[in-house]
N, C-alpha and C. Protein backbone atom coordinates (compact mmCIF):
# COMPACT_ATOMS: atom_id res chain seq x y z
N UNK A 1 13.80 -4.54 16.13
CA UNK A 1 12.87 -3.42 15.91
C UNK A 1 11.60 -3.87 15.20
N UNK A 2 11.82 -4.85 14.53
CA UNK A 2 10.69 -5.61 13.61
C UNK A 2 9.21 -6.28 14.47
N UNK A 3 9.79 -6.32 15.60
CA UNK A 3 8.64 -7.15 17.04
C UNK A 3 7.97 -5.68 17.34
N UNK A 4 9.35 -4.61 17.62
CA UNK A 4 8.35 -3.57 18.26
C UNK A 4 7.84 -2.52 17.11
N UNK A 5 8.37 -2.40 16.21
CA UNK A 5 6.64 -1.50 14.85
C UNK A 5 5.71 -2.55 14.60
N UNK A 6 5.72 -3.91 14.87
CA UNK A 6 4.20 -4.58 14.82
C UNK A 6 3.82 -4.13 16.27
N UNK A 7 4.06 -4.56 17.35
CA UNK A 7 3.74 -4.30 18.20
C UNK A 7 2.83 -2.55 18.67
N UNK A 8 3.55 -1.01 18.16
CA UNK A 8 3.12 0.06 18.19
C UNK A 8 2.29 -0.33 17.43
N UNK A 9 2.40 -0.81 15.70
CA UNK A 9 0.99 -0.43 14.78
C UNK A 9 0.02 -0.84 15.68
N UNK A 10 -0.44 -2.13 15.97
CA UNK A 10 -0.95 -2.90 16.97
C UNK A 10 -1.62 -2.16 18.11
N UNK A 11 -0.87 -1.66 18.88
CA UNK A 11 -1.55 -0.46 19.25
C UNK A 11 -2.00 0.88 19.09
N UNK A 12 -1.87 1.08 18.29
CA UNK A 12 -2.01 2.39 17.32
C UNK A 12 -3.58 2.10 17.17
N UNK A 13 -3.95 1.21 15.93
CA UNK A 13 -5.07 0.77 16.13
C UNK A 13 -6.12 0.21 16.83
N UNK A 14 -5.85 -0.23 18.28
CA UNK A 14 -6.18 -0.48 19.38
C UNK A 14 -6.54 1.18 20.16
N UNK A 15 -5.68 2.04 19.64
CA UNK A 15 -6.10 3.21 20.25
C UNK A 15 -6.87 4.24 19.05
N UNK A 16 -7.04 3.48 17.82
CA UNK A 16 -7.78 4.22 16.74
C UNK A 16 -7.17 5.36 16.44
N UNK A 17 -6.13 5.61 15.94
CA UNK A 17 -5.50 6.33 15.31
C UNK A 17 -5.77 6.06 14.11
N UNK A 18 -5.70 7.30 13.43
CA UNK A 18 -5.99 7.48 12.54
C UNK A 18 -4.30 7.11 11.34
N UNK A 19 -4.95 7.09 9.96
CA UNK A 19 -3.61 6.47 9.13
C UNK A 19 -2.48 7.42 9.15
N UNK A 20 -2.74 9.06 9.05
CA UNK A 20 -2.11 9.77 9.03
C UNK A 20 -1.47 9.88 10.20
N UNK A 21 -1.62 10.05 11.72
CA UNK A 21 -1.16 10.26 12.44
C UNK A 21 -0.33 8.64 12.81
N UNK A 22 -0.50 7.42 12.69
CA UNK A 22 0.31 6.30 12.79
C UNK A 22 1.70 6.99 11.64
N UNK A 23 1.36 7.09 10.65
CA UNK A 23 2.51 6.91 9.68
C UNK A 23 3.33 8.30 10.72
N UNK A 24 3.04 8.96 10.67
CA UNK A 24 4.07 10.37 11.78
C UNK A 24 4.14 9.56 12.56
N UNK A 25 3.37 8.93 13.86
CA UNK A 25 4.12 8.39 15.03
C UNK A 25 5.41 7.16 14.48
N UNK A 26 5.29 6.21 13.57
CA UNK A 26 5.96 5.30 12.82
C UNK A 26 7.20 6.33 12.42
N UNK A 27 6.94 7.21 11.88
CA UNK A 27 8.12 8.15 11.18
C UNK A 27 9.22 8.73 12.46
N UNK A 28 8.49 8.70 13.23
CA UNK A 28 9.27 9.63 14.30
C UNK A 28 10.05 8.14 15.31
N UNK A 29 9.33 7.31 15.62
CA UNK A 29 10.21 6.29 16.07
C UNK A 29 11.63 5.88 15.12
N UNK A 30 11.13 5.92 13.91
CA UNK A 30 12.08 5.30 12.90
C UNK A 30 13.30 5.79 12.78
N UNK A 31 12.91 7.62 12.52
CA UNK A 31 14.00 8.32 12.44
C UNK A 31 14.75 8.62 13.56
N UNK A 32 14.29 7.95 14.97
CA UNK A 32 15.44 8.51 15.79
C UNK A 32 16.48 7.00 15.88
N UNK A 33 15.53 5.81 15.62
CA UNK A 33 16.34 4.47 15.63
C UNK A 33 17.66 4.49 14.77
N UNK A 34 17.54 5.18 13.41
CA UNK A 34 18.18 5.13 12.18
C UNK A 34 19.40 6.17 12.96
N UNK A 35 18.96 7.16 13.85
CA UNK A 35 20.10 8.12 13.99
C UNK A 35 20.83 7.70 14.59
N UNK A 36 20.49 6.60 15.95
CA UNK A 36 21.73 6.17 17.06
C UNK A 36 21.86 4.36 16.51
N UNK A 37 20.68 4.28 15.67
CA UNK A 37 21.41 2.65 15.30
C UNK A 37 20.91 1.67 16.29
N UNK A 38 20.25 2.01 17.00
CA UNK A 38 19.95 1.35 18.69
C UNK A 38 18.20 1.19 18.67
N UNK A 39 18.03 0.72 19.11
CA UNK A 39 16.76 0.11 19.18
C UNK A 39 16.15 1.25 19.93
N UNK A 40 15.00 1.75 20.29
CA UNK A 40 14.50 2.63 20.79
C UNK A 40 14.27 2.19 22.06
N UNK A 41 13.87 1.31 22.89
CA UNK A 41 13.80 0.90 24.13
C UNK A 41 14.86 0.66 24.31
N UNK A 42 16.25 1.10 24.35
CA UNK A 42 17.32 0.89 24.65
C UNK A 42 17.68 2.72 25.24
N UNK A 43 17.19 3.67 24.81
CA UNK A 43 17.85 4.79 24.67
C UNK A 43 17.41 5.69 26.16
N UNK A 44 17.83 6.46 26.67
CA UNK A 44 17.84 7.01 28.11
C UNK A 44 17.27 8.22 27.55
N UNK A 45 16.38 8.83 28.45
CA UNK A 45 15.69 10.01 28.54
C UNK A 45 16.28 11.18 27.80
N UNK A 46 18.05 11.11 27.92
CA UNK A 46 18.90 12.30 27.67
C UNK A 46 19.12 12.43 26.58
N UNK A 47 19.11 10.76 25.55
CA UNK A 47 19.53 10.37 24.26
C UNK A 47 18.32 11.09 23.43
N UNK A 48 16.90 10.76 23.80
CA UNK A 48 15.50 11.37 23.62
C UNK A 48 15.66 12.90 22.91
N UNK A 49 16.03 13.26 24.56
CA UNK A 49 16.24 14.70 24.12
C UNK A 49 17.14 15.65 23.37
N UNK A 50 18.39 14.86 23.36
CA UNK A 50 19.65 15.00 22.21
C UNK A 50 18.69 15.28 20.98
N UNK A 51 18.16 14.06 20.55
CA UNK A 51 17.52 13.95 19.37
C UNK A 51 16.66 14.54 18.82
N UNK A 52 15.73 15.27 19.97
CA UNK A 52 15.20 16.36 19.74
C UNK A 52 15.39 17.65 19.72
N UNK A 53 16.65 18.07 20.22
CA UNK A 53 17.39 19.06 19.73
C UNK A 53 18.46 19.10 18.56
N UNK A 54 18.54 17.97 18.21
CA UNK A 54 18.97 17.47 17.06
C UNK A 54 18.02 18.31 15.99
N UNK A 55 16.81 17.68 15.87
CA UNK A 55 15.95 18.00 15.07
C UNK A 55 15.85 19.49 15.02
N UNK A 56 16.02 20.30 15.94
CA UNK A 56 15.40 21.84 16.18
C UNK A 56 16.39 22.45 15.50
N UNK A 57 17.90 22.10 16.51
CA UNK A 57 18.94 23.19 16.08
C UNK A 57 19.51 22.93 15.13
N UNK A 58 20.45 21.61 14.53
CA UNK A 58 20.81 21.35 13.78
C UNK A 58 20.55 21.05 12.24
N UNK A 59 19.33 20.29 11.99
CA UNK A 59 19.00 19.85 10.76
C UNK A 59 17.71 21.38 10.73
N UNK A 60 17.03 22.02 11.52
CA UNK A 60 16.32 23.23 11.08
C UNK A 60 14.98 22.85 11.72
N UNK A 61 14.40 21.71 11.92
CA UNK A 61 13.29 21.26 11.70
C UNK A 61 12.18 22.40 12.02
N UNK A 62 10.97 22.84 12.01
CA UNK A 62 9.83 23.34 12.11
C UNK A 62 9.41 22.93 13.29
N UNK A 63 8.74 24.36 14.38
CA UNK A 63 8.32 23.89 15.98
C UNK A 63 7.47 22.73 15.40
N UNK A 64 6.50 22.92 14.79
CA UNK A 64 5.19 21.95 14.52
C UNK A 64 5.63 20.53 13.87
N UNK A 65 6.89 20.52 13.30
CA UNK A 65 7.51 18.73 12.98
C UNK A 65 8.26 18.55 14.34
N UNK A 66 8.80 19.75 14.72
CA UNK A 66 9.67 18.93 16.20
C UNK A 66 8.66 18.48 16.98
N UNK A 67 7.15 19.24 17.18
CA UNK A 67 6.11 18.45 17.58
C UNK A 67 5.55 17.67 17.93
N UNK A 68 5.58 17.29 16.70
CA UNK A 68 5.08 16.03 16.01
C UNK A 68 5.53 15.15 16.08
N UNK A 69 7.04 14.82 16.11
CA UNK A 69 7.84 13.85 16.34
C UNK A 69 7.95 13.44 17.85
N UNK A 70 7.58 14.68 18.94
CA UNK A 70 7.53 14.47 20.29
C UNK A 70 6.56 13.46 20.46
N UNK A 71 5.35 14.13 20.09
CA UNK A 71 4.06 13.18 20.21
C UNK A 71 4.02 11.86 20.02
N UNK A 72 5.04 11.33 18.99
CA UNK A 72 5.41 10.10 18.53
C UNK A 72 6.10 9.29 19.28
N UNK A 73 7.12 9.91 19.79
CA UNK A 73 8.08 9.39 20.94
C UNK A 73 7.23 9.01 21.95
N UNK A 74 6.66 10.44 22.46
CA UNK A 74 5.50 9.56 23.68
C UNK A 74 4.77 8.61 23.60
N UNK A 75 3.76 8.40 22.81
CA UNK A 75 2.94 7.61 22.59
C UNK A 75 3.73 6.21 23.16
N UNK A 76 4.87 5.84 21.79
CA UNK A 76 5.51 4.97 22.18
C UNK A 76 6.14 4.02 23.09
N UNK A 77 6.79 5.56 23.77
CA UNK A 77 7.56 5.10 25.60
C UNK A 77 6.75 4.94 26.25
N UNK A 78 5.19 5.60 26.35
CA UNK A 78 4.22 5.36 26.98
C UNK A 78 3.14 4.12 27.35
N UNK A 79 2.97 3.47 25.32
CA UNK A 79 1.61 2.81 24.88
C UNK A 79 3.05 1.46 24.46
N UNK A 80 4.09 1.48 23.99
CA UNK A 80 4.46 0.30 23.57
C UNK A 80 6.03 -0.34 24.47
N UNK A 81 6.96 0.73 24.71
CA UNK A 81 7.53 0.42 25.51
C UNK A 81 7.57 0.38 26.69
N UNK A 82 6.23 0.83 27.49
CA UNK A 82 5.91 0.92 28.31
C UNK A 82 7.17 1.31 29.72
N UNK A 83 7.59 2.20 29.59
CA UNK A 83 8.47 3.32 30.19
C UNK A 83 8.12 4.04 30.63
N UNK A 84 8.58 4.78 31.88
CA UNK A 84 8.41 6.22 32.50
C UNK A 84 9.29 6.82 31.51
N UNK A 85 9.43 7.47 30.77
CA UNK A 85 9.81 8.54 30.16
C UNK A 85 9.26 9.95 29.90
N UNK A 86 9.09 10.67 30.49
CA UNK A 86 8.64 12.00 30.45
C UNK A 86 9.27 12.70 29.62
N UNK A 87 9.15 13.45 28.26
CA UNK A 87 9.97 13.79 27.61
C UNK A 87 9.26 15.44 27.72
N UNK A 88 10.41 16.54 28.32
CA UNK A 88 9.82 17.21 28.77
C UNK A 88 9.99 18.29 27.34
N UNK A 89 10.62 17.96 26.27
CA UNK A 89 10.55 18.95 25.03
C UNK A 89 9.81 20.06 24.52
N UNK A 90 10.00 20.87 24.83
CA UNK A 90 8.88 21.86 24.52
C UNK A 90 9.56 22.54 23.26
N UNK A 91 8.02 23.64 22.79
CA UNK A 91 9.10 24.56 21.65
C UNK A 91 7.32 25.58 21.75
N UNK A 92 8.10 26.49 22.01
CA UNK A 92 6.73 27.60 21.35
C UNK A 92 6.95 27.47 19.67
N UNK A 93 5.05 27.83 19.69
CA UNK A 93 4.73 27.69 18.75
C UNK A 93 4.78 28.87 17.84
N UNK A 94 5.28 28.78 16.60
CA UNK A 94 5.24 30.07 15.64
C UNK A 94 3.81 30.35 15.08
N UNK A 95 3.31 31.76 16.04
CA UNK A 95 2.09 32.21 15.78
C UNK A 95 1.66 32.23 14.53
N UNK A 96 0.30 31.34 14.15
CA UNK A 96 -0.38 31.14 13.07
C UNK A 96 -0.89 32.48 12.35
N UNK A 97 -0.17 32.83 11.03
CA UNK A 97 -0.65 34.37 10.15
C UNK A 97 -1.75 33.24 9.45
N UNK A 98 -2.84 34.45 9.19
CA UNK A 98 -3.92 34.35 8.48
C UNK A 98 -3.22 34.39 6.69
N UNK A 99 -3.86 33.45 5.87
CA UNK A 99 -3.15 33.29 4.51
C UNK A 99 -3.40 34.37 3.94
N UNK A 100 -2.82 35.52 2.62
CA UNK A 100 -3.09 36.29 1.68
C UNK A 100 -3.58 35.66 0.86
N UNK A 101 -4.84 37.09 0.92
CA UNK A 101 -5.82 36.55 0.39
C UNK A 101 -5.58 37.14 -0.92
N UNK A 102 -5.90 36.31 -2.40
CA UNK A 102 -5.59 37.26 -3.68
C UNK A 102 -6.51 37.25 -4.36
N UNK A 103 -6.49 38.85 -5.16
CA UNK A 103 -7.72 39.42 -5.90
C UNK A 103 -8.10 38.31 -6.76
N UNK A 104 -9.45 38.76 -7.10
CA UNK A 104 -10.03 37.68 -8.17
C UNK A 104 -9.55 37.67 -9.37
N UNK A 105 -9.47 39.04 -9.66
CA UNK A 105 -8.62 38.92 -10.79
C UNK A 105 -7.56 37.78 -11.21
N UNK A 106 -6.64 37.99 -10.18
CA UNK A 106 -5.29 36.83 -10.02
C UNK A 106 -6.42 35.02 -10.06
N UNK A 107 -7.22 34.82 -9.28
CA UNK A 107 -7.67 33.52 -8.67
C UNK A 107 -7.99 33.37 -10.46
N UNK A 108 -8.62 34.36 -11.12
CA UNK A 108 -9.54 33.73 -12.23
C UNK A 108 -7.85 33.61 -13.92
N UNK A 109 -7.18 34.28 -13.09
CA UNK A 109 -5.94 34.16 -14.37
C UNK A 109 -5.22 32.55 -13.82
N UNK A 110 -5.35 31.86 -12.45
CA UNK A 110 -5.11 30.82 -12.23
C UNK A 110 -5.60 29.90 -12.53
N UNK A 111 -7.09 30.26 -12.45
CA UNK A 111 -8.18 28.70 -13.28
C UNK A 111 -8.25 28.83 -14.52
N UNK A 112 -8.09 29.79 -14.91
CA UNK A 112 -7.81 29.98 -16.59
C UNK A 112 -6.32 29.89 -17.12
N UNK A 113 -5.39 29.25 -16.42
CA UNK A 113 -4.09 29.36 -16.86
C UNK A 113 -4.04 28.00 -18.05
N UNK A 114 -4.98 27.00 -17.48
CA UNK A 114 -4.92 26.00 -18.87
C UNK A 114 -6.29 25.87 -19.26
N UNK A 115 -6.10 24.73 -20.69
CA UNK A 115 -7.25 25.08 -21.76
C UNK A 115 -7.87 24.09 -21.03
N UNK A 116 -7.43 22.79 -20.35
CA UNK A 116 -8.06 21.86 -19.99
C UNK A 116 -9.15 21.59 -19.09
N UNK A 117 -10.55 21.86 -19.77
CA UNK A 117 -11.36 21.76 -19.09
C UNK A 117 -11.53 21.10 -17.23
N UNK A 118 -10.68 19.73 -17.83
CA UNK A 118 -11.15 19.13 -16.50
C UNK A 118 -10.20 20.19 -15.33
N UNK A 119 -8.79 20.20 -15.99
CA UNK A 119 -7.92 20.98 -15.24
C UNK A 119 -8.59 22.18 -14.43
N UNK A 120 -9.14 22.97 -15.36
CA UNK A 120 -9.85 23.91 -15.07
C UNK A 120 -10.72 23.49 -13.85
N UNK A 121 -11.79 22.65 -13.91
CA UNK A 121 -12.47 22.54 -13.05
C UNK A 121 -12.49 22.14 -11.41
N UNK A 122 -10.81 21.05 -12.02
CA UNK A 122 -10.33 20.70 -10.45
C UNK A 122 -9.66 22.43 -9.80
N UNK A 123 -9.32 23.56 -10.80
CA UNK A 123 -8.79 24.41 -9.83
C UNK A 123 -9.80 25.12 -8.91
N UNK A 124 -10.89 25.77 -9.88
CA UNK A 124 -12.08 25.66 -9.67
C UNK A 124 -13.39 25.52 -8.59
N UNK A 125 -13.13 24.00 -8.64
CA UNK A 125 -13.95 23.41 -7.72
C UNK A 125 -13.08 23.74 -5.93
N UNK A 126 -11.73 23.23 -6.31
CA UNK A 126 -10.93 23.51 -5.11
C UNK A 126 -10.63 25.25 -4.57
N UNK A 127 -11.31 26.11 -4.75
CA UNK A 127 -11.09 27.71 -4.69
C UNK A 127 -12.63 28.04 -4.17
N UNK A 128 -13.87 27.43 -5.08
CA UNK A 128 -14.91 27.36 -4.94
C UNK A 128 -15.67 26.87 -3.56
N UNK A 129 -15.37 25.75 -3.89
CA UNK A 129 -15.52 24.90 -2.15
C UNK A 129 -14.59 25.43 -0.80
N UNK A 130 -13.58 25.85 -0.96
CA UNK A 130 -12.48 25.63 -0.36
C UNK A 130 -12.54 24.18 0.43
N UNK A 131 -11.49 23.66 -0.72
CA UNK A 131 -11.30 21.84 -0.40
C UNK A 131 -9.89 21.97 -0.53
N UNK A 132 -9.01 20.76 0.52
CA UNK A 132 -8.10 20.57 0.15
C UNK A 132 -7.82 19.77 -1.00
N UNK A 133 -6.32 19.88 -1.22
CA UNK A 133 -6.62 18.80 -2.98
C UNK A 133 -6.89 17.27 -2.28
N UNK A 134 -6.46 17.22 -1.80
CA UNK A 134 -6.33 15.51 -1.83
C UNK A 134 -8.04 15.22 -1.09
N UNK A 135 -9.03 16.30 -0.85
CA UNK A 135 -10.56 16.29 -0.84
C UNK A 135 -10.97 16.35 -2.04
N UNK A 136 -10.74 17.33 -2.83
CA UNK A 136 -10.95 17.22 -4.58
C UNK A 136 -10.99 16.28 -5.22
N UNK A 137 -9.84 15.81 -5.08
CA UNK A 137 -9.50 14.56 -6.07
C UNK A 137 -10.64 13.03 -5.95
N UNK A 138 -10.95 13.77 -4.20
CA UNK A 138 -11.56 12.35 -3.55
C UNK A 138 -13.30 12.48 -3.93
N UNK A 139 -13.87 13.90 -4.66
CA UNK A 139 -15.02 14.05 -4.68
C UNK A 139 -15.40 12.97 -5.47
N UNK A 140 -16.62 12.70 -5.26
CA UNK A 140 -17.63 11.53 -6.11
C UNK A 140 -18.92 12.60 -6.96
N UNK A 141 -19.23 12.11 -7.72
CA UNK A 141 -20.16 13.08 -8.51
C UNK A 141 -21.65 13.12 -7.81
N UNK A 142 -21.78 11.69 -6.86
CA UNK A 142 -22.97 11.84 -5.84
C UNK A 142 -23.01 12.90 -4.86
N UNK A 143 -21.59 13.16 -4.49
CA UNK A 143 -20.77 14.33 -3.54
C UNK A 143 -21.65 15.53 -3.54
N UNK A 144 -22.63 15.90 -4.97
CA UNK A 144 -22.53 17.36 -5.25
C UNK A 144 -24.38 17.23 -5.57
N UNK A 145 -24.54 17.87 -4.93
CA UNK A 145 -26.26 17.91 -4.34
C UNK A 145 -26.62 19.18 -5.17
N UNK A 146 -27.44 19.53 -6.12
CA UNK A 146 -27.68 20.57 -7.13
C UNK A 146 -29.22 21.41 -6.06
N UNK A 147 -29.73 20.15 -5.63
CA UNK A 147 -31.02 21.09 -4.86
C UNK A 147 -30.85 20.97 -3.85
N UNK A 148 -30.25 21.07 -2.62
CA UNK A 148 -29.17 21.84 -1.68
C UNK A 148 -27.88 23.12 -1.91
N UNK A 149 -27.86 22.96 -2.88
CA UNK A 149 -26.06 23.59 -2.93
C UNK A 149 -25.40 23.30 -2.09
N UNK A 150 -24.98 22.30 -2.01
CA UNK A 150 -23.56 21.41 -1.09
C UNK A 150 -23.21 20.65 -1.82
N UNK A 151 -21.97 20.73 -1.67
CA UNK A 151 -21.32 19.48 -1.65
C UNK A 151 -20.49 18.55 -0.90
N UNK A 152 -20.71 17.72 -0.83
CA UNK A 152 -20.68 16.79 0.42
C UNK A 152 -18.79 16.18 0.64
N UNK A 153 -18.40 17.10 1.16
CA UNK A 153 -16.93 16.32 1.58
C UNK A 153 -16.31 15.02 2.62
N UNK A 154 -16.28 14.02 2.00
CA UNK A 154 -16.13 12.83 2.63
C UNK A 154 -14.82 12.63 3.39
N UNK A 155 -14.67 12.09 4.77
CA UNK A 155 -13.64 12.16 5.10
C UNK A 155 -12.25 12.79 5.01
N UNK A 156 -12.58 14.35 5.01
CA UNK A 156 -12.23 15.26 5.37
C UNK A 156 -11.30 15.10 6.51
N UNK A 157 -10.42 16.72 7.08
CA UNK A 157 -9.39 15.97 8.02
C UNK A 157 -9.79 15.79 9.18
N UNK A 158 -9.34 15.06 9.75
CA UNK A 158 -9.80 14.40 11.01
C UNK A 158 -10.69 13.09 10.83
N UNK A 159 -10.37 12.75 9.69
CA UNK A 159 -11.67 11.66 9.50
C UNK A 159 -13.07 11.85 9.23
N UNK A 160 -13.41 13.79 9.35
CA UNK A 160 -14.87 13.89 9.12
C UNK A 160 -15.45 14.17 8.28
N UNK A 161 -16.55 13.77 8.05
CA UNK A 161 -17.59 14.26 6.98
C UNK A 161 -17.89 15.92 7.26
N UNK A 162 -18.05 17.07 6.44
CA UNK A 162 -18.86 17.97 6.44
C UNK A 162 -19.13 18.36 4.70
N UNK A 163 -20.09 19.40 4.83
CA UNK A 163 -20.52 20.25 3.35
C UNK A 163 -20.18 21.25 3.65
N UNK A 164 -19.86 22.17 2.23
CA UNK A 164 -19.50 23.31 1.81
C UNK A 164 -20.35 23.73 0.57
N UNK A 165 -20.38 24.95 0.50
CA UNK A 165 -21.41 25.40 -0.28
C UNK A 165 -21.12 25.36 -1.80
N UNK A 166 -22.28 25.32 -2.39
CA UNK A 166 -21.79 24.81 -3.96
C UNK A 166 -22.90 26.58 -4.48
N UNK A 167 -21.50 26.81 -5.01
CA UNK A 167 -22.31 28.16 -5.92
C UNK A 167 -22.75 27.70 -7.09
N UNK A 168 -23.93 29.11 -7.61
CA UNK A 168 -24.68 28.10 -9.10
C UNK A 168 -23.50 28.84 -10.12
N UNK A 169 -22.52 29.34 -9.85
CA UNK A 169 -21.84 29.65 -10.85
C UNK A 169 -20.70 28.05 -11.14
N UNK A 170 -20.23 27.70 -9.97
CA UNK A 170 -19.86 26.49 -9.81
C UNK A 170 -20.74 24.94 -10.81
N UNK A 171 -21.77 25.62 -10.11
CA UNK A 171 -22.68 24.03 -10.28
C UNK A 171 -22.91 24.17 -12.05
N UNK A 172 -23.15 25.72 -12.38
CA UNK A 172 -23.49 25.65 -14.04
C UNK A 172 -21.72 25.05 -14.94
N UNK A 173 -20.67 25.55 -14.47
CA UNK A 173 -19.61 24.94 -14.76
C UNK A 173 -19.20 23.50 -14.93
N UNK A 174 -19.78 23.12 -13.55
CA UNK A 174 -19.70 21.33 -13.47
C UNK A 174 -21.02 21.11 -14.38
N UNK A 175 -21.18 21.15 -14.65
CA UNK A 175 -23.02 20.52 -15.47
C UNK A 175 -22.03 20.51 -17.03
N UNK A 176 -21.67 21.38 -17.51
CA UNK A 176 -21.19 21.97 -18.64
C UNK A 176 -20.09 20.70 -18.35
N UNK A 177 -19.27 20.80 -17.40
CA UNK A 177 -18.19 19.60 -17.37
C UNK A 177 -18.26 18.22 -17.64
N UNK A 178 -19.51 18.06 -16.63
CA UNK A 178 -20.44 16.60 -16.72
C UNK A 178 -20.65 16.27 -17.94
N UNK A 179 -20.86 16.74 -18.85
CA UNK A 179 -21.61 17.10 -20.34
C UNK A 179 -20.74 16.13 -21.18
N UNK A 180 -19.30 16.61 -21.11
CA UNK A 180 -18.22 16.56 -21.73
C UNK A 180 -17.45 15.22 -21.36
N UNK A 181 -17.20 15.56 -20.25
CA UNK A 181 -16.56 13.61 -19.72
C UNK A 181 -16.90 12.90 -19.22
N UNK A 182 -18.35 12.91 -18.71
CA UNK A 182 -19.42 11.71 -18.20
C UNK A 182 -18.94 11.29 -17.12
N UNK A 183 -18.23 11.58 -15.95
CA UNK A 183 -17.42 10.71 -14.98
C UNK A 183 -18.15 10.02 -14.62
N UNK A 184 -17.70 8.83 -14.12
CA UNK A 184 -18.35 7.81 -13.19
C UNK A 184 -18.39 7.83 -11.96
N UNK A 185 -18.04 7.27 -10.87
CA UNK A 185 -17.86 7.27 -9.38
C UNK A 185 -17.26 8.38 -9.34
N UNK A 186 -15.85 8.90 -9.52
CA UNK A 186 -15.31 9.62 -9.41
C UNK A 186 -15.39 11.07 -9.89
N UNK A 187 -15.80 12.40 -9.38
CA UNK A 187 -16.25 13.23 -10.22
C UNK A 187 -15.06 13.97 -11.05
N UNK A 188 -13.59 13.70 -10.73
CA UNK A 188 -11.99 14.25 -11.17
C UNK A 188 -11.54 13.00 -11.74
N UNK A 189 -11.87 11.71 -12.36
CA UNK A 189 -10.87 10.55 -12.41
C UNK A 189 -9.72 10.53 -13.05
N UNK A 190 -9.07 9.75 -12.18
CA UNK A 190 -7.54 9.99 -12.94
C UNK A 190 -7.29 9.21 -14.05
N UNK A 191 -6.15 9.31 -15.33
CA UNK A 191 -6.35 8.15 -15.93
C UNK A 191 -5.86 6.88 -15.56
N UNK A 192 -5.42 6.82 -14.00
CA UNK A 192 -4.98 5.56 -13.90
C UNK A 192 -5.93 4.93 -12.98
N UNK A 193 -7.19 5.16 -13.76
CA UNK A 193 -8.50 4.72 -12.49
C UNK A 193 -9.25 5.16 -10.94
N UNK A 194 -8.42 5.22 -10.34
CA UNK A 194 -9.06 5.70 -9.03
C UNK A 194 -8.15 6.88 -8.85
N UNK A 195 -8.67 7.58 -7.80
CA UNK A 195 -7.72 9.10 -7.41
C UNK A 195 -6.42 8.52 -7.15
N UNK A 196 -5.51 9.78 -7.73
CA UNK A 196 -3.90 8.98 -6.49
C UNK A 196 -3.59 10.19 -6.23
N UNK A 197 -2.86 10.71 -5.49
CA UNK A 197 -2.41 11.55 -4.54
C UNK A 197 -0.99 11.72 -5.40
């Protein structure tokens, strides 16, 4: 198995995948190897699909991880083991609800739940912008443009750059923040130097 995950990474990156979606395609080969013990180019169309009903009915999995794990399989039988395997798995999808949305009241008893300034500001900034955390954490203090109102989100998902709007209620908060802990590169730093997740 050690020839063929160099071999997929190998092409993974040859097909520019991105880190997140390798580690799922990697995850989903792995976990079906680990279940039959058998090398994955060893296993028949039917074994495939066992395993993917494995995942659905038995252990619970989520349409969108049974998915995900399909996508992985293909790639594979497709780009590394180079197989006809058609894996015909389907699963409707559980219709996407719009999130509840909560009063301000509630949002402002959440950023105020600790004394800690910075704390404060990462909740803050992430409610403000609407950023995911692991975008937060990644802001740089160059990130945040005072005569625009943006702030500049770097590799964002999908790999992309966009901006989101920076309110001056925001921006007078961070200034006041800036004040206090001087960040460097990092406008959230952790104390163990760079962001960690």
């Amino acid at each position: 198995m050690a020839e063929l995950r160099q071999k997929m990474i190998r092409v993974m990156e040859l097909h520019n995948l991105s880190r997140h979606t390798q580690r799922s395609y990697l995850a989903a080969v792995t976990g079906m190897t680990r279940f039959y013990n058998r090398s994955p180019d060893k296993l028949t169309k039917e074994k495939i699909e066992d395993y993917l009903l494995y995942l659905k009915l038995e252990k619970g999995n989520a349409p969108n991880s049974c998915c995900a794990v399909r996508s992985g399989l293909r790639f594979f039988y497709k780009n590394v083991a180079e197989k006809e395997i058609t894996i015909t798995f389907s699963l409707t999808r559980k219709p996407r609800k719009l999130p509840q949305v909560l009063p301000m009241e509630e949002i402002w008893d959440i950023i105020h739940a600790t004394n800690n300034l910075k704390h404060k500001m990462i909740l803050m900034t992430t409610y403000s912008a609407g950023l995911r955390a692991s975008e937060t954490i990644r802001l740089k203090t160059e990130n945040i443009d005072s005569k625009a109102m943006l702030i500049k989100v770097e590799d964002g998902k999908g790999q992309k750059d966009r901006y989101s709007l920076l309110s001056k209620r925001l921006l007078d908060e961070l200034r006041t923040y800036y004040r206090k802990y001087h960040p460097g590169t990092y406008l959230f730093p952790s104390s163990f130097g760079k962001y960690r997740f």
